[in-house]
C-alpha atoms as a PDB file:
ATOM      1  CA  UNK A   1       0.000   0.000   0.000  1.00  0.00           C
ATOM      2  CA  UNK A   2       1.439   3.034  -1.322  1.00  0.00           C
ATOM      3  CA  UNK A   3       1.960   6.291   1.369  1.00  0.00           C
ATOM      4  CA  UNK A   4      -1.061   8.197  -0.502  1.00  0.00           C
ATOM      5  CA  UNK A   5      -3.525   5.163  -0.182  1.00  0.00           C
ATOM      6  CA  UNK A   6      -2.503   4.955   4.087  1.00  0.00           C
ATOM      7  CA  UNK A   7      -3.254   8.785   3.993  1.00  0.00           C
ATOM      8  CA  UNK A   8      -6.394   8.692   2.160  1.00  0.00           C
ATOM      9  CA  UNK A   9      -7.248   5.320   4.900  1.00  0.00           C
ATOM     10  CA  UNK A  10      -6.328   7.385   7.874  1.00  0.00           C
ATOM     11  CA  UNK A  11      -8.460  10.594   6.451  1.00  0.00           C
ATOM     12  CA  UNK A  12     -11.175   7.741   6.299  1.00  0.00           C
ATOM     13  CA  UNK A  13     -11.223   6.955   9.901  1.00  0.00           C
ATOM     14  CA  UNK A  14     -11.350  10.694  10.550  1.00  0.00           C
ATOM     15  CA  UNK A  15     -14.351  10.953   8.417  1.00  0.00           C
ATOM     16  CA  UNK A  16     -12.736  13.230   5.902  1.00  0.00           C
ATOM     17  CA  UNK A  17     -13.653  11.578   2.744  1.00  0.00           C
ATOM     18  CA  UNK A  18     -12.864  12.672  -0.984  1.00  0.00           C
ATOM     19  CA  UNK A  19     -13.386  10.368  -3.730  1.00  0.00           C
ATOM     20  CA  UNK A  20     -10.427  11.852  -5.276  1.00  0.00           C
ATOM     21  CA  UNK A  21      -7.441  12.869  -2.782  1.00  0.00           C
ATOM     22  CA  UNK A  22      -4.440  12.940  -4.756  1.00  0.00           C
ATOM     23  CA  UNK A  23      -0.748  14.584  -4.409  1.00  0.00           C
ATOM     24  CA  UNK A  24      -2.286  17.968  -5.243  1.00  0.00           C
ATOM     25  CA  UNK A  25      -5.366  18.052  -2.711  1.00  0.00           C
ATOM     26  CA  UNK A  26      -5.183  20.863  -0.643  1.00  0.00           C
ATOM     27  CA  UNK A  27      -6.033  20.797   3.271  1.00  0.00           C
ATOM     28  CA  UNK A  28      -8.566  23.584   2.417  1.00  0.00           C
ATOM     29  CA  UNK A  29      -9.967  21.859  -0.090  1.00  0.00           C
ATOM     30  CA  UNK A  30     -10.806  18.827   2.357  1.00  0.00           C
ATOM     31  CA  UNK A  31     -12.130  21.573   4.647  1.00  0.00           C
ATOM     32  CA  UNK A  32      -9.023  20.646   7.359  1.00  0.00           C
ATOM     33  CA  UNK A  33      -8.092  23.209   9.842  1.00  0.00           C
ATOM     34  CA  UNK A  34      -4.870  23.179  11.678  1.00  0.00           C
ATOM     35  CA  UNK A  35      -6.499  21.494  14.619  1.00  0.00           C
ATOM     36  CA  UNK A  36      -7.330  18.479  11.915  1.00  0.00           C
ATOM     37  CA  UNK A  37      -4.193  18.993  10.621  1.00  0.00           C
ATOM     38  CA  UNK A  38      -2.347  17.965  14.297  1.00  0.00           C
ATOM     39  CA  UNK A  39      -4.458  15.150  14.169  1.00  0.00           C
ATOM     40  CA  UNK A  40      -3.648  13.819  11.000  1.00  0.00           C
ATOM     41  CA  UNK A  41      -0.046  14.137  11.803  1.00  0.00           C
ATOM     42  CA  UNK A  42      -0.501  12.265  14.896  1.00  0.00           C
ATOM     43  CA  UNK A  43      -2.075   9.615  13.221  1.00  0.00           C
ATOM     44  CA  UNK A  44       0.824   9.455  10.325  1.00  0.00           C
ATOM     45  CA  UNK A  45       3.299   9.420  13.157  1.00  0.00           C
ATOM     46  CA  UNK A  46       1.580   6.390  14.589  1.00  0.00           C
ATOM     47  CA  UNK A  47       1.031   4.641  11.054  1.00  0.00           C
ATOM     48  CA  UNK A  48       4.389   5.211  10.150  1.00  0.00           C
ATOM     49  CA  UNK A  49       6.384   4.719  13.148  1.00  0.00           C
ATOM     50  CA  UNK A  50       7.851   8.406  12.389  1.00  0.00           C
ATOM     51  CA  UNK A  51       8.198  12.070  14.481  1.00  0.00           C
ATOM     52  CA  UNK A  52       7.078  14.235  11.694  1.00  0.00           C
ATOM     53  CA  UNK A  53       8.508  17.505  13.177  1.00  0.00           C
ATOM     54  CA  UNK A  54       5.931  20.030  11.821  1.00  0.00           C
ATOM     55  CA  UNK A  55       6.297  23.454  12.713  1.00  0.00           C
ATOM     56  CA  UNK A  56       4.485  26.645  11.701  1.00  0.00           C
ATOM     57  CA  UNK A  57       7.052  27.648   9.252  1.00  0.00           C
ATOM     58  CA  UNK A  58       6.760  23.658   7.918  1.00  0.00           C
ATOM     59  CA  UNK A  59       3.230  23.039   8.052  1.00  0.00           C
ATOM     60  CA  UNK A  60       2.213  21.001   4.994  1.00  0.00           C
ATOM     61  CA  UNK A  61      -0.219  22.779   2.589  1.00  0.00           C
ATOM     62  CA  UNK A  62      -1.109  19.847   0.459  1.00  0.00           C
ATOM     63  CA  UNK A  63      -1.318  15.892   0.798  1.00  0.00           C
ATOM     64  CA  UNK A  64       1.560  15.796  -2.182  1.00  0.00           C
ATOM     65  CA  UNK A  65       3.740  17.731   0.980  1.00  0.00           C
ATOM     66  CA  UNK A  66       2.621  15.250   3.683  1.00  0.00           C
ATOM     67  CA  UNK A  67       3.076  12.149   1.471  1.00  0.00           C
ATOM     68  CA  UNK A  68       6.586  14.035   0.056  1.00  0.00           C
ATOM     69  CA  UNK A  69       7.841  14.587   4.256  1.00  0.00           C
ATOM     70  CA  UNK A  70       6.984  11.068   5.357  1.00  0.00           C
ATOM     71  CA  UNK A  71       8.668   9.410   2.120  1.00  0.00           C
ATOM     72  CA  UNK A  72      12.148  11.238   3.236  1.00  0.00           C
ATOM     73  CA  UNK A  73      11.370  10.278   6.638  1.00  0.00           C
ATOM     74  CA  UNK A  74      10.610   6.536   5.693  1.00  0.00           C
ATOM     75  CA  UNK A  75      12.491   5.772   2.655  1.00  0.00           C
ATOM     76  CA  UNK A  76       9.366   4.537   1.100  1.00  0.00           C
ATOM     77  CA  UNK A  77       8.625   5.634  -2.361  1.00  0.00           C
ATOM     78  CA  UNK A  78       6.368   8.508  -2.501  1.00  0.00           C
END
């Protein structure tokens, strides 16, 4: 399972659903605010096994940067 699909799983069982999340989906887009955002990144952490040190200069604007930080972090192809 590629990083996108366990992305698009975990926004699942957060009930943010989009039929078609892809590297260029925006966090606006899927109506996420920052507090959604934390959580998310939480929940990659934990799927991944990662610390995804997110700061407010570093916050991720789109899935494609989320999916891009944990493939560096992982080695797994993004």
């Amino acid at each position: 399972m590629s990083i996108l699909e366990r992305i698009n799983k975990i926004l699942a069982e957060q009930d943010i659903t989009e039929n078609t999340v892809t590297m260029e989906t925006t966090f606006d887009e899927l109506d996420i605010d920052s507090l959604a955002v934390v959580d998310l990144t939480m929940s990659c952490e934990e799927e991944f096994d990662i610390e995804l040190d997110i700061d407010s200069d570093s916050v991720p604007k789109t899935i494609g940067d989320m999916v891009e930080k944990i493939a560096e972090l992982t080695g797994e192809e993004a």
